[in-house]
Protein backbone atom coordinates (compact mmCIF):
# COMPACT_ATOMS: atom_id res chain seq x y z
CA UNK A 1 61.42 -99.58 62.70
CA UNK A 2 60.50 -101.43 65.28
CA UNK A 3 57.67 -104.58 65.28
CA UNK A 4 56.01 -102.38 67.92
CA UNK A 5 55.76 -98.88 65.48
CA UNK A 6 55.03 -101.21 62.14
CA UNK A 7 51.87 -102.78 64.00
CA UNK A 8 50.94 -99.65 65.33
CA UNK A 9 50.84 -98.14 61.68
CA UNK A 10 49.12 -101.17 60.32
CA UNK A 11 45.91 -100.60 62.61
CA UNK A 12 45.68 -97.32 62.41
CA UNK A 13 45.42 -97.96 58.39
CA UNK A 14 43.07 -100.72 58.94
CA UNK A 15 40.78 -98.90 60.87
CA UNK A 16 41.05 -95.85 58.82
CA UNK A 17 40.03 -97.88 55.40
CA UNK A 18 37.64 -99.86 57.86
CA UNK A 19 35.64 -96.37 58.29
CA UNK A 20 34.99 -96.21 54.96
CA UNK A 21 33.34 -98.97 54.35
CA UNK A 22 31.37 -99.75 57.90
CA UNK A 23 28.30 -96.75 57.89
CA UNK A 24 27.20 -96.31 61.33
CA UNK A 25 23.43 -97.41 62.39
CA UNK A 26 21.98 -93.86 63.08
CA UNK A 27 21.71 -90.42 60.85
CA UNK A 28 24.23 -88.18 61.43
CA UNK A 29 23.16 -85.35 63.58
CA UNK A 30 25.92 -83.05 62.70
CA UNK A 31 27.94 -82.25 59.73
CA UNK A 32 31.04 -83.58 60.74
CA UNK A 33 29.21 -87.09 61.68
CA UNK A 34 28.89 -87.76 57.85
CA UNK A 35 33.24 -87.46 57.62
CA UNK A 36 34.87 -90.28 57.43
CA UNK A 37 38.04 -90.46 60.12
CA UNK A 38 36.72 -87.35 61.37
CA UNK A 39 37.38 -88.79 64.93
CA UNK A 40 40.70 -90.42 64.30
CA UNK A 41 42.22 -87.29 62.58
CA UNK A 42 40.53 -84.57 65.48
CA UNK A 43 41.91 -86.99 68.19
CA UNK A 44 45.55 -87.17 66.79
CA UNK A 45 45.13 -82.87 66.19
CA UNK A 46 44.21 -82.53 69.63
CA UNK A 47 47.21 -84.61 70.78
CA UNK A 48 49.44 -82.75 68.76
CA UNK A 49 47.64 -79.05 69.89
CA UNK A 50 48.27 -80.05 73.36
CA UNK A 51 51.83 -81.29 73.49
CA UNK A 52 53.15 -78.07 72.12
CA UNK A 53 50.57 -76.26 74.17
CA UNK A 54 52.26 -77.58 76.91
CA UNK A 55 55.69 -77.52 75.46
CA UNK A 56 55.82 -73.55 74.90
CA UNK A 57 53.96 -73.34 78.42
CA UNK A 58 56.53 -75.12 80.39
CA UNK A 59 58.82 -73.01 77.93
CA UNK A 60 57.74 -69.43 78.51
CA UNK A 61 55.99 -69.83 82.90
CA UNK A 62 57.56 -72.86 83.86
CA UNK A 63 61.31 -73.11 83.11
CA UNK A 64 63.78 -70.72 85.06
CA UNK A 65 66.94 -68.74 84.28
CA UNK A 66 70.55 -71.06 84.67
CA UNK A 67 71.35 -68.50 87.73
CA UNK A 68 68.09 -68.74 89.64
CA UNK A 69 69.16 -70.01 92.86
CA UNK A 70 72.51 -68.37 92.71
CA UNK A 71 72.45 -65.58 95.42
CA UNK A 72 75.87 -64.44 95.06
């Protein structure tokens, strides 16, 4: 792995055990509010919901036959 990927990792666990233990100033309003890494794991669920969203769209509307422009 590269230095890049291994520092990458190494925040995202830092920040992950760092949202354990750092409570936020205000009462949750909603239920997910009182879940810790509840925004790091929606955000990387998202990301992963919209790359194959977009994968099987370009698939299926996007992408034409091999003999599309062949008017023989």
């Amino acid at each position: 792995m590269t230095l890049l990927k291994v520092l990458l990792f190494v925040s995202i666990v830092i920040v992950c055990f760092l949202s354990f233990l750092i409570h936020p100033e205000h009462e949750p309003h909603y239920i997910w509010e009182k879940i810790p890494v509840f925004e790091a794991i929606f955000g990387f669920v998202g990301c992963i919901v919209l790359i194959i969203f977009s994968k099987v769209l370009g698939h299926y509307f996007l992408e034409k036959q091999e003999n599309y422009y062949d008017y023989d």
